[in-house]
C-alpha atoms as a PDB file:
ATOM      1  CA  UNK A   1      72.340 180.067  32.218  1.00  0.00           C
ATOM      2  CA  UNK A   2      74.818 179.403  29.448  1.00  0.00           C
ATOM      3  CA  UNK A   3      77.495 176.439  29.809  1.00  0.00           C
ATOM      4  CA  UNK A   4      80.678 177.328  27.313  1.00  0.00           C
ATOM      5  CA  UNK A   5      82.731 175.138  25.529  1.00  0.00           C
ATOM      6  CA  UNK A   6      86.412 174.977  25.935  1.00  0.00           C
ATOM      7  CA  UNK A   7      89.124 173.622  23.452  1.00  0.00           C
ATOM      8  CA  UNK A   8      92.769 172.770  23.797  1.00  0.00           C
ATOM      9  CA  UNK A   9      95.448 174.767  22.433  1.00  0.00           C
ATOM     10  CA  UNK A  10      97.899 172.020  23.580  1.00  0.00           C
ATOM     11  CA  UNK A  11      98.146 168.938  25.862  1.00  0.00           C
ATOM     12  CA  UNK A  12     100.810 167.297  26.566  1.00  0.00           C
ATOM     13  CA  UNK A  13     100.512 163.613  28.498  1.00  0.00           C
ATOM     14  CA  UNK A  14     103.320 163.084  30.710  1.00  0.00           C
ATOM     15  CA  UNK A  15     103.040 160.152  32.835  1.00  0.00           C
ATOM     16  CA  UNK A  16     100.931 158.069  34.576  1.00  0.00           C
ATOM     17  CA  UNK A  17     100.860 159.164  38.673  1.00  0.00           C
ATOM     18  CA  UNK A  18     100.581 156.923  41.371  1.00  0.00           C
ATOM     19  CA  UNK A  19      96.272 158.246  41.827  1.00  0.00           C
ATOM     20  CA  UNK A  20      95.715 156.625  38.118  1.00  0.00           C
ATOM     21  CA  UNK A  21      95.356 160.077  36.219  1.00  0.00           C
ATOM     22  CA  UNK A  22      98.138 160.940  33.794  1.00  0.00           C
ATOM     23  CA  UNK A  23     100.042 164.238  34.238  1.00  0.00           C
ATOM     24  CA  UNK A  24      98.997 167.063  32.318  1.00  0.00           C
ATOM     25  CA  UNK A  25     100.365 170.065  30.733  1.00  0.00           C
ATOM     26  CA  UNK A  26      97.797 171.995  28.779  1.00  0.00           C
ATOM     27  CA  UNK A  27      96.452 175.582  27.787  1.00  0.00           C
ATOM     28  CA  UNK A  28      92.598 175.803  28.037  1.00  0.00           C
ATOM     29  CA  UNK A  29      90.818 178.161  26.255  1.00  0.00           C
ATOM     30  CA  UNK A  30      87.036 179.126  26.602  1.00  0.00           C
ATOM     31  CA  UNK A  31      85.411 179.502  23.678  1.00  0.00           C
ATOM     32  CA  UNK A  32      81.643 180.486  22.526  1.00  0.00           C
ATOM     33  CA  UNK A  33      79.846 177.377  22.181  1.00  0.00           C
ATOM     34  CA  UNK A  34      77.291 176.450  24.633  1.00  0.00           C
ATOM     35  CA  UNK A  35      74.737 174.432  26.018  1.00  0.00           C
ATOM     36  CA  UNK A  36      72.118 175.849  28.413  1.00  0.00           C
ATOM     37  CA  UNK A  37      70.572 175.189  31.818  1.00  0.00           C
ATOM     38  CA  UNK A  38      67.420 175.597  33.212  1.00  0.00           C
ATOM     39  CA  UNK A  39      68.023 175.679  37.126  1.00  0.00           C
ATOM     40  CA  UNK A  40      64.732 175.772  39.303  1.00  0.00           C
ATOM     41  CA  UNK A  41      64.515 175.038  42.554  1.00  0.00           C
ATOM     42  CA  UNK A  42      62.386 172.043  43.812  1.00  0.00           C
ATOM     43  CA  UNK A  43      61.236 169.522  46.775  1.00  0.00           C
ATOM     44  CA  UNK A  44      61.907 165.499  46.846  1.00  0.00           C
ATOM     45  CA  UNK A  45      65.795 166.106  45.641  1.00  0.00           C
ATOM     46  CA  UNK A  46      67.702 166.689  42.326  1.00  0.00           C
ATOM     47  CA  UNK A  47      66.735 165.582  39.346  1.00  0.00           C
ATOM     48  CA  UNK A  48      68.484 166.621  35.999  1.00  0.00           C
ATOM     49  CA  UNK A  49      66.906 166.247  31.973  1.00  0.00           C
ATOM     50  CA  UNK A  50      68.482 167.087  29.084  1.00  0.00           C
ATOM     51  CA  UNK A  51      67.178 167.102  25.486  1.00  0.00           C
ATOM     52  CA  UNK A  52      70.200 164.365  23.933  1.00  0.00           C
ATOM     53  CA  UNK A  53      69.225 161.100  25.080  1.00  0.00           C
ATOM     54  CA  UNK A  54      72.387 160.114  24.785  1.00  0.00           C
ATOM     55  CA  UNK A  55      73.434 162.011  28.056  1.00  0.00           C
ATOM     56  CA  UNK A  56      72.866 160.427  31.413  1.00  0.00           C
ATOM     57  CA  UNK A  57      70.568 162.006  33.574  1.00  0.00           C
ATOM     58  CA  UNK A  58      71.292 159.546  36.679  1.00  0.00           C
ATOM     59  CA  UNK A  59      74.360 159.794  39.029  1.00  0.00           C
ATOM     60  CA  UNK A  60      76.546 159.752  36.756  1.00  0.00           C
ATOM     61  CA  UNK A  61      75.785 163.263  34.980  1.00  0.00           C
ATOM     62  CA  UNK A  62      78.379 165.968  36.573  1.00  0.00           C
ATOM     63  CA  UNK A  63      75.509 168.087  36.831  1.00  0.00           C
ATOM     64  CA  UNK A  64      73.401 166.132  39.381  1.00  0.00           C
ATOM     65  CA  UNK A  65      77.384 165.255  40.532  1.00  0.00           C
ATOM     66  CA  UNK A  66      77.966 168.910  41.215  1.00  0.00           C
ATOM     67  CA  UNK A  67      74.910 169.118  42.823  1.00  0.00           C
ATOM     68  CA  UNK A  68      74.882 166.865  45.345  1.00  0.00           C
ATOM     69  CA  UNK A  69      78.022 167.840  46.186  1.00  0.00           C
ATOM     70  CA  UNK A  70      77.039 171.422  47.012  1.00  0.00           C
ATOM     71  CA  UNK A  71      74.109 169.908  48.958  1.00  0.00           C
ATOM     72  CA  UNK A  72      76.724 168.031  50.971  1.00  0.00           C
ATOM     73  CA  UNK A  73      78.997 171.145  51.425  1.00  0.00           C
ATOM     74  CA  UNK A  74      76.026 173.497  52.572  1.00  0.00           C
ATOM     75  CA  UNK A  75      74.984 170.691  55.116  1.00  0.00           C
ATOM     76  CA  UNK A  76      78.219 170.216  56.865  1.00  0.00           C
ATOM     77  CA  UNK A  77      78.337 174.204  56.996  1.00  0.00           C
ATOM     78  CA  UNK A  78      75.137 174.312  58.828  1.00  0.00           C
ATOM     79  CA  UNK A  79      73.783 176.611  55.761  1.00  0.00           C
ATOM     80  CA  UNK A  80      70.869 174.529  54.467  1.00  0.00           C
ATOM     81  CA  UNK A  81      68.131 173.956  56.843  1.00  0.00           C
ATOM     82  CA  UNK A  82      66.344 171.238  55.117  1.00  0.00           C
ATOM     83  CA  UNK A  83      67.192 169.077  52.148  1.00  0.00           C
ATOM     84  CA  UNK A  84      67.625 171.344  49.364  1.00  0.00           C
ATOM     85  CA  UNK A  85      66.126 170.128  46.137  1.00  0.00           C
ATOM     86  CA  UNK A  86      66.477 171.016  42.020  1.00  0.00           C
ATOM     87  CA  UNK A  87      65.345 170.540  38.871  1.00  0.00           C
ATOM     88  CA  UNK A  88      68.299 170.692  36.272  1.00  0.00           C
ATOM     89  CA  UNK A  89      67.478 170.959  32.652  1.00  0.00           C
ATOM     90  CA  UNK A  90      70.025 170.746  30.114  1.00  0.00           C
ATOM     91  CA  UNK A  91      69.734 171.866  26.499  1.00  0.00           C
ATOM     92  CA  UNK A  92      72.803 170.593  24.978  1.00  0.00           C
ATOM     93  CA  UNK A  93      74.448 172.201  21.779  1.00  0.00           C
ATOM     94  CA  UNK A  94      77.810 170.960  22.710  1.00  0.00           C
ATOM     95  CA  UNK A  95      78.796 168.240  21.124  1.00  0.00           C
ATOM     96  CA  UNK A  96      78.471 164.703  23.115  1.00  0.00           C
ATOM     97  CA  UNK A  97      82.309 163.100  24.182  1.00  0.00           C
ATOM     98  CA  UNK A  98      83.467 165.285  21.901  1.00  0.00           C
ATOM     99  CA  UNK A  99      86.749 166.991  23.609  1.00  0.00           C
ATOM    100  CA  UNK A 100      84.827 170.142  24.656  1.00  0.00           C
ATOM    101  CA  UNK A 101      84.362 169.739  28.404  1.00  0.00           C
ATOM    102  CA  UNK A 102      80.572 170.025  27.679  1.00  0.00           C
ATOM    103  CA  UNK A 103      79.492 167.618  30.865  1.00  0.00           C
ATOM    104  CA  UNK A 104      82.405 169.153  33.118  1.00  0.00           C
ATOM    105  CA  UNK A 105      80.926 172.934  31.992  1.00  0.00           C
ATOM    106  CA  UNK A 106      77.396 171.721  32.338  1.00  0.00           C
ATOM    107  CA  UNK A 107      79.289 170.328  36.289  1.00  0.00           C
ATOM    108  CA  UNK A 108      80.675 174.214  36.700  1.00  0.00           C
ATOM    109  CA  UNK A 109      77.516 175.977  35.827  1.00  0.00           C
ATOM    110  CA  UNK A 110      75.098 174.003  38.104  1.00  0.00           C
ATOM    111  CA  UNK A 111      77.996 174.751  41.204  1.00  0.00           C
ATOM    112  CA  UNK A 112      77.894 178.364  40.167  1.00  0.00           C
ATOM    113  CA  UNK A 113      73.787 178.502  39.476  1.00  0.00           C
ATOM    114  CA  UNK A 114      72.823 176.565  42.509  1.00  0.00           C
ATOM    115  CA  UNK A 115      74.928 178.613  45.267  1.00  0.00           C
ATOM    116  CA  UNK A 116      73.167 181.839  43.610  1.00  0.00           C
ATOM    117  CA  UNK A 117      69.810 180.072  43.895  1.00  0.00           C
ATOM    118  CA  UNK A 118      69.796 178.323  46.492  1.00  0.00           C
ATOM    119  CA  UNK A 119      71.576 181.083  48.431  1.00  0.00           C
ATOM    120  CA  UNK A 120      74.594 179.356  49.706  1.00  0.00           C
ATOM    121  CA  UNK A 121      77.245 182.361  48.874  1.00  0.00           C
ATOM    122  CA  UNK A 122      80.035 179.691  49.611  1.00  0.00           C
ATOM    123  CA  UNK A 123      83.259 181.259  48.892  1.00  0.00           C
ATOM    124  CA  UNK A 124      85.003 180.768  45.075  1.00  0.00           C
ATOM    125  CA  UNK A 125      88.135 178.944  46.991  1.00  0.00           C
ATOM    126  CA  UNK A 126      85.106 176.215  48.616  1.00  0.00           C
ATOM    127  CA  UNK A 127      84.023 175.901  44.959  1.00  0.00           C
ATOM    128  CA  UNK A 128      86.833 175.504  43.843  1.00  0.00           C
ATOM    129  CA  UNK A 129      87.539 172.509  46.017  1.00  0.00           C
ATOM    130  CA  UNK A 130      83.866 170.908  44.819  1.00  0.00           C
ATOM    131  CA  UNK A 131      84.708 171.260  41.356  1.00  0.00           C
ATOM    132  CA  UNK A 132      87.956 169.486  41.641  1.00  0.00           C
ATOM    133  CA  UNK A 133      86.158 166.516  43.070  1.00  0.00           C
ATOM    134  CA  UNK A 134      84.013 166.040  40.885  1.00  0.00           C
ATOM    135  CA  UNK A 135      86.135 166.169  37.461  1.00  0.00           C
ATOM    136  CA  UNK A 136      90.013 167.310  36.232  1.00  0.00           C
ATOM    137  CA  UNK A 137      88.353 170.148  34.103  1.00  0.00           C
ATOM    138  CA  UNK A 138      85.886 171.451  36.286  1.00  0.00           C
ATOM    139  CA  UNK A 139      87.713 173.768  38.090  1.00  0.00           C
ATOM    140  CA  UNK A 140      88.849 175.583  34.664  1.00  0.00           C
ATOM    141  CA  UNK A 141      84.745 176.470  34.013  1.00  0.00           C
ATOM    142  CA  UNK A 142      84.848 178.174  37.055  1.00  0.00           C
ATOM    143  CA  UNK A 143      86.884 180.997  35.572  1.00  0.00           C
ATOM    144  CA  UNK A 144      86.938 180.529  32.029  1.00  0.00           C
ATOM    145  CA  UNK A 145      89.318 182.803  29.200  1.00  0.00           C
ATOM    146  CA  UNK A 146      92.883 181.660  28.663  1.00  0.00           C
ATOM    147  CA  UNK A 147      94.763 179.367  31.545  1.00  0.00           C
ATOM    148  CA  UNK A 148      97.542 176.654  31.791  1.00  0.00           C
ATOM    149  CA  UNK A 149      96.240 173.345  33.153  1.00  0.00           C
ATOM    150  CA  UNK A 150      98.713 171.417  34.908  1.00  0.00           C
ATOM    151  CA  UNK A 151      98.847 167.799  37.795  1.00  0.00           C
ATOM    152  CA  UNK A 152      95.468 166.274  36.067  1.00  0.00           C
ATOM    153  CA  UNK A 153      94.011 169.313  34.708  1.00  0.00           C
ATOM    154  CA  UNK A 154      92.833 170.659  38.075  1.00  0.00           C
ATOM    155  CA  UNK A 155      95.685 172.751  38.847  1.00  0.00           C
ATOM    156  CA  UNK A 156      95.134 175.814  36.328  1.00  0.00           C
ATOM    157  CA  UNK A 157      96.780 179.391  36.192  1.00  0.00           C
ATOM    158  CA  UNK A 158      96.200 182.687  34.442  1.00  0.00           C
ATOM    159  CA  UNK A 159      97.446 183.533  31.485  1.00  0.00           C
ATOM    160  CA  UNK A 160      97.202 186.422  28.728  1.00  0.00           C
ATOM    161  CA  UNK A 161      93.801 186.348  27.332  1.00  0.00           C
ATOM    162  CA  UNK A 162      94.135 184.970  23.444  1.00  0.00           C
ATOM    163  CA  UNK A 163      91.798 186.669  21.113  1.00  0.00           C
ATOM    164  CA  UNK A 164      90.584 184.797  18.322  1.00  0.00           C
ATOM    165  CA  UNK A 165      87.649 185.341  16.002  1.00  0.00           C
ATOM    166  CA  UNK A 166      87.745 182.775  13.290  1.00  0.00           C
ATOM    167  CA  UNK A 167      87.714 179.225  14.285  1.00  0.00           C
ATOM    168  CA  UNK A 168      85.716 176.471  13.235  1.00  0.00           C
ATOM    169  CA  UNK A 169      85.167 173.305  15.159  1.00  0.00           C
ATOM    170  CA  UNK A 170      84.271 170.339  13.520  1.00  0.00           C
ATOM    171  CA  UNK A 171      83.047 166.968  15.227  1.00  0.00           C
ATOM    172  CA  UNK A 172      82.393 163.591  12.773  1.00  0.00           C
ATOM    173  CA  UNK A 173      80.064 162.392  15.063  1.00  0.00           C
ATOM    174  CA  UNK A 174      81.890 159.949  16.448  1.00  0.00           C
ATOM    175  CA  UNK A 175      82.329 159.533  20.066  1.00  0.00           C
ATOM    176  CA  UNK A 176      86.127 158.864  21.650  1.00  0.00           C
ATOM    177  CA  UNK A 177      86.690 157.266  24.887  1.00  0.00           C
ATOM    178  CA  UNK A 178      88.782 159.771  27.058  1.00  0.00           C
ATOM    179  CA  UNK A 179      90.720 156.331  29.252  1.00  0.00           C
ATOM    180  CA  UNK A 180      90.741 154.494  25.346  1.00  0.00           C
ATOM    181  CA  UNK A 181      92.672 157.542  24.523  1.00  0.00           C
ATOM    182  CA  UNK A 182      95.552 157.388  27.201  1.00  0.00           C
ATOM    183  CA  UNK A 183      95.667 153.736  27.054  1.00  0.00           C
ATOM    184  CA  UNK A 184      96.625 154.128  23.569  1.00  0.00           C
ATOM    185  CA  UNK A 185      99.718 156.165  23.909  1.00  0.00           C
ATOM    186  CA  UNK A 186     102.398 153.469  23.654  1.00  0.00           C
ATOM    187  CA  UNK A 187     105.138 155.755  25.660  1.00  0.00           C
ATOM    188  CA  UNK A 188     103.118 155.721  28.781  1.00  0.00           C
ATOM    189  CA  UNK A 189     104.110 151.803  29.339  1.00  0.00           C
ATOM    190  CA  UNK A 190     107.553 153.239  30.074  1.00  0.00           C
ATOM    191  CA  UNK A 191     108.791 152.854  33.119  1.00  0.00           C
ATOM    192  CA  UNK A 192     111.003 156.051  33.155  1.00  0.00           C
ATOM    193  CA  UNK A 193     109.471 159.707  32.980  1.00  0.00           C
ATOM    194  CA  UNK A 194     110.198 161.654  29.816  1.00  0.00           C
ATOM    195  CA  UNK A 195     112.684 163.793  29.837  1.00  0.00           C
ATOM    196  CA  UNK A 196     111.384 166.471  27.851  1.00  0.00           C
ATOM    197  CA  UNK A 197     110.512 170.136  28.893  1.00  0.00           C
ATOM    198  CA  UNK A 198     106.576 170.263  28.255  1.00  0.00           C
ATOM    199  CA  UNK A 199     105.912 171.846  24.929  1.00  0.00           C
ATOM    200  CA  UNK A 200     102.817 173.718  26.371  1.00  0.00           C
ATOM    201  CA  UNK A 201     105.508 175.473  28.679  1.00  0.00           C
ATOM    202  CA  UNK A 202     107.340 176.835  26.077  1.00  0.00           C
ATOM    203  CA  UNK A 203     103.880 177.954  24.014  1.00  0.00           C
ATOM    204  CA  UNK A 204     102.396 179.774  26.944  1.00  0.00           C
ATOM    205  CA  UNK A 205     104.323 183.103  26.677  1.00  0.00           C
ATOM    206  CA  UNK A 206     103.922 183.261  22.742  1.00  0.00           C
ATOM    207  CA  UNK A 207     100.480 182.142  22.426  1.00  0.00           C
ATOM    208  CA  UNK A 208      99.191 185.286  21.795  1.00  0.00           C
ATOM    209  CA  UNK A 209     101.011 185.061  18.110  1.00  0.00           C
ATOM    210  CA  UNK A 210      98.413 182.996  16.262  1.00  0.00           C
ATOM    211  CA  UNK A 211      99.129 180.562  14.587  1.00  0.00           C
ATOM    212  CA  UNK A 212     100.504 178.982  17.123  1.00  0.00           C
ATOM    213  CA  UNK A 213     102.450 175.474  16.737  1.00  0.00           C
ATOM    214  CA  UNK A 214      99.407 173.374  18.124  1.00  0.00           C
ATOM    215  CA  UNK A 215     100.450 169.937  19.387  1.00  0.00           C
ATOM    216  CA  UNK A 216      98.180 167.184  21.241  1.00  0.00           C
ATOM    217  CA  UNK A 217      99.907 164.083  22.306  1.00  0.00           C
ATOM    218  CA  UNK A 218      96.387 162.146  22.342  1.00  0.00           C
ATOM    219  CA  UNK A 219      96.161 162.660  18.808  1.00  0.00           C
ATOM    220  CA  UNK A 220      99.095 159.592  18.967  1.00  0.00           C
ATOM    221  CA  UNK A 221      96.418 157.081  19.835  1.00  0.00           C
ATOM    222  CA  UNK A 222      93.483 158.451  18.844  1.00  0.00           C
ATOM    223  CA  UNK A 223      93.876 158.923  14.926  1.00  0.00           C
ATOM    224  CA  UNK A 224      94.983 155.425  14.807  1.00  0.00           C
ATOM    225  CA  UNK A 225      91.680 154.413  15.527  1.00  0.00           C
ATOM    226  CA  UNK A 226      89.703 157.375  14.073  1.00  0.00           C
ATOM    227  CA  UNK A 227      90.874 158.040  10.932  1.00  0.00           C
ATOM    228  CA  UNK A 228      88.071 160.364  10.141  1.00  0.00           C
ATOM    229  CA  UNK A 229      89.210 162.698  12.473  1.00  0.00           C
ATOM    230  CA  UNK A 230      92.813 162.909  11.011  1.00  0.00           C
ATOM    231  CA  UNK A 231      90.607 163.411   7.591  1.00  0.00           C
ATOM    232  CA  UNK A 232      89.057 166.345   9.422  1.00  0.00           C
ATOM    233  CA  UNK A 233      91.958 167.921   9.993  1.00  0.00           C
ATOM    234  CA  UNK A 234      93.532 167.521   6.322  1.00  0.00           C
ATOM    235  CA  UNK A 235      90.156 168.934   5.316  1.00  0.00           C
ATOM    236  CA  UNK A 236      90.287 171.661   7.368  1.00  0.00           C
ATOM    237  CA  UNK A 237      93.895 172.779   5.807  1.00  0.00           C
ATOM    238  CA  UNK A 238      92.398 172.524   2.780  1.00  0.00           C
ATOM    239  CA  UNK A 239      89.714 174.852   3.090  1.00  0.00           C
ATOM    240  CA  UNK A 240      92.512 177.690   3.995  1.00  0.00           C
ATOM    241  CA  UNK A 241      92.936 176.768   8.378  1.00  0.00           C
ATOM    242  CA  UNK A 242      96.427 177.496   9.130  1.00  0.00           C
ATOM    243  CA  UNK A 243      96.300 175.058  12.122  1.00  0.00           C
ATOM    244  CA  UNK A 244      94.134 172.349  12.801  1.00  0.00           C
ATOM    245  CA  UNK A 245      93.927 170.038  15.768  1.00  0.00           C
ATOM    246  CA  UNK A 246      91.574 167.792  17.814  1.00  0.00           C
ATOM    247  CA  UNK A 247      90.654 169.203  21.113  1.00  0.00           C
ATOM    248  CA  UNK A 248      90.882 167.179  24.664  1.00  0.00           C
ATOM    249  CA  UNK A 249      90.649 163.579  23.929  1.00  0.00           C
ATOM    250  CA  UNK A 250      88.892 164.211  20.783  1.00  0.00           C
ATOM    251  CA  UNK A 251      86.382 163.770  18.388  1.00  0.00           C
ATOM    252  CA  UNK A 252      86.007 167.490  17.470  1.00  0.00           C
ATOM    253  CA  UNK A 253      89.012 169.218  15.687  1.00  0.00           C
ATOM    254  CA  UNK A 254      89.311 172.688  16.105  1.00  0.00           C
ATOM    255  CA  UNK A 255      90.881 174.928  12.573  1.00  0.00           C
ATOM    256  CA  UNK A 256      92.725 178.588  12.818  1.00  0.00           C
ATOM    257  CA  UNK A 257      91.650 180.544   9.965  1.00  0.00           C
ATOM    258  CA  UNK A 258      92.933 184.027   8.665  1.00  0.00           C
ATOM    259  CA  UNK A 259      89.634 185.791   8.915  1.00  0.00           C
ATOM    260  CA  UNK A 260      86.185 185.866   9.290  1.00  0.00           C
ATOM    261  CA  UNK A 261      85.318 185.513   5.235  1.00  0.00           C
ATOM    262  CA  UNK A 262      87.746 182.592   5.406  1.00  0.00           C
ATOM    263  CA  UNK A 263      85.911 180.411   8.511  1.00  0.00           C
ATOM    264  CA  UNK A 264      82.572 181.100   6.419  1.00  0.00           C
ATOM    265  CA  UNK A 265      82.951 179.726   3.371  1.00  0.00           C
ATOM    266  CA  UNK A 266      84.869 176.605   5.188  1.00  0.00           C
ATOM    267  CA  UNK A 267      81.721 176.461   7.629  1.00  0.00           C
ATOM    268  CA  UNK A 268      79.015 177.239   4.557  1.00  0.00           C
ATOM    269  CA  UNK A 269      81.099 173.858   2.630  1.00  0.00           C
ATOM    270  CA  UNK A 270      81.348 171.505   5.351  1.00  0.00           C
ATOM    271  CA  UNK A 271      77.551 172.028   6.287  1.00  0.00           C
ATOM    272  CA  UNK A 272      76.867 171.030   2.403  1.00  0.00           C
ATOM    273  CA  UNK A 273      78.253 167.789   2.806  1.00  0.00           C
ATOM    274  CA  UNK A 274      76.392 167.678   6.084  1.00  0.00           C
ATOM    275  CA  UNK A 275      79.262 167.567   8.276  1.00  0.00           C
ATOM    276  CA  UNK A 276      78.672 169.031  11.926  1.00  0.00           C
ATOM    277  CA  UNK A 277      80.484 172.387  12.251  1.00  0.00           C
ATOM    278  CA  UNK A 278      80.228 175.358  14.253  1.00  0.00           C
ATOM    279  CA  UNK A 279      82.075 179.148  13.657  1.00  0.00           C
ATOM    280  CA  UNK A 280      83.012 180.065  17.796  1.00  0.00           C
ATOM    281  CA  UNK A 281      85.377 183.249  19.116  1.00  0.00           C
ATOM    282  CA  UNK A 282      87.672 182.951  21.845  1.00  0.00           C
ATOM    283  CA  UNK A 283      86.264 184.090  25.558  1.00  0.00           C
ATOM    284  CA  UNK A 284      88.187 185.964  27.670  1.00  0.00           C
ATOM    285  CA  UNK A 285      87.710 185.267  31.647  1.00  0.00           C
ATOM    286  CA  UNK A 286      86.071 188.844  31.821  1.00  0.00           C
ATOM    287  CA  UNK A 287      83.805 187.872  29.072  1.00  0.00           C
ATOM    288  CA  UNK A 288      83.246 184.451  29.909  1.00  0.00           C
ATOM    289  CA  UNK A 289      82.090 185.289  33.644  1.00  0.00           C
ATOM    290  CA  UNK A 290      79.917 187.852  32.181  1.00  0.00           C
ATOM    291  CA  UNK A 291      78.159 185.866  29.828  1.00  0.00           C
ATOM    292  CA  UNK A 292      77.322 182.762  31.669  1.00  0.00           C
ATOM    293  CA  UNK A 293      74.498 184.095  33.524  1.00  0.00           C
ATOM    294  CA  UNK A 294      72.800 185.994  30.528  1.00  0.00           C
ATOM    295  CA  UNK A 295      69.451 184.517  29.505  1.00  0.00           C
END
């Protein structure tokens, strides 16, 4: 089954909350991108492999995470019999800490595979409530297209589908610590909440009207200590994006081009230089929920 990628149209960090997590206001946005898993049922537990050695494949993968977790949920619901086992194999195309949500997607599609294979039929709302344990963007895989993220990212909501066919995303190979990045934002040591109306609010009704005025409050911290990412993104506006911006917590920076001639030529330059890039569309929910079970 296919595992999509997701980017950030905006985030904005509000404050620190009293669980440790920062506040979020964000717009998600599936897009097509993905890694793929090999789900096969099996005895003496769960294991999970993936082809990048430089993903875990112990108790801390959100795979095996997810999992377990749905083990745990069937058991207390009297629906599995015995110990149910699995193999999980990950092909991953997504790039590694990259700001795509490839381990929290790789977390949603083993929840979703597993309660079709191992015949569990729990309900979307008890998914729901297993995703959200296990990671702040998990939930959002679940359903996929366009939605507002709010509390830590869990909380998401619906919102107009955006259509987009000519984006690039670009990733230096560098890896960004997601807690390096909020430690870095200097205005979170204050001890007073902003007073300042989320911008991601005010973006959510005209997002639709590409280009929109991107904005990702990480980028505060995070270009400070990645300057090749802010290089990206000068790069990117060179090569004709109207927007560019670094998805999540970074490293990968997302660029808006005009049309499909445009994102091609940028892609066919970049991969020249041997820079890591990747043309992707948008994914609406309909689509995304579609797709994610095609072989």
């Amino acid at each position: 089954m296919k595992s999509f990628a997701k980017i950030n149209w905006t985030l904005d960090v509000l404050h620190r909350r009293e669980d440790g997590f920062h506040e979020i206001r964000t717009i998600y946005q599936t897009v097509s991108l993905f890694d793929r898993l090999d789900l096969t049922e099996a005895t003496g537990g769960i294991t999970v492999e993936c082809d990048d050695p430089r993903v875990p494949c112990d108790e801390s993968n959100l795979a095996y995470r997810a999992a377990v977790a749905l083990e745990q949920a069937a058991a207390a619901l009297s629906q599995a019999p015995a110990r149910l086992g699995a193999r999980i194999r990950i092909e991953k195309r997504i790039p590694v800490a990259g700001g795509l949500g490839g381990g929290s997607s790789n977390a949603a599609a083993a929840l979703m595979g597993l309660n079709k294979l191992w015949h569990l039929d729990l309900a979307f709302d008890r998914l729901f409530e297993i995703a959200a344990g296990i990671g702040s963007d998990v939930p959002f895989f679940l359903i996929g297209g366009t939605m507002l993220g709010a509390g830590r990212g869990e909380e998401i909501y619906p919102l107009a589908d955006v259509r987009c066919d000519s984006l690039l995303l670009v990733n230096p190979g560098t890896a960004v610590s997601t807690p390096a990045a909020y430690q870095g934002l200097k205005r979170l040591t204050m001890s007073s909440l902003p007073s300042i109306i989320p911008f991601t609010l005010l973006a959510a009704n005209g997002i639709r009207k590409l280009p929109l005025e991107v904005w990702n409050d990480l980028e505060q911290s995070v270009l400070v200590t990645n300057p090749e990412i802010d290089e990206i993104k000068r790069r990117l506006k060179a090569l004709g994006a109207r927007q560019a911006l670094m998805t999540g917590s970074g490293a990968t920076v997302f660029g808006v081009f005009e049309n499909s001639a445009q994102v091609r030529s940028a892609e066919s330059r970049l991969k020249s230089e041997g820079v890591w890039c990747k043309r992707v569309v948008t994914l609406d929910r309909a689509e995304y929920q579609r797709s994610v079970f095609e072989s």
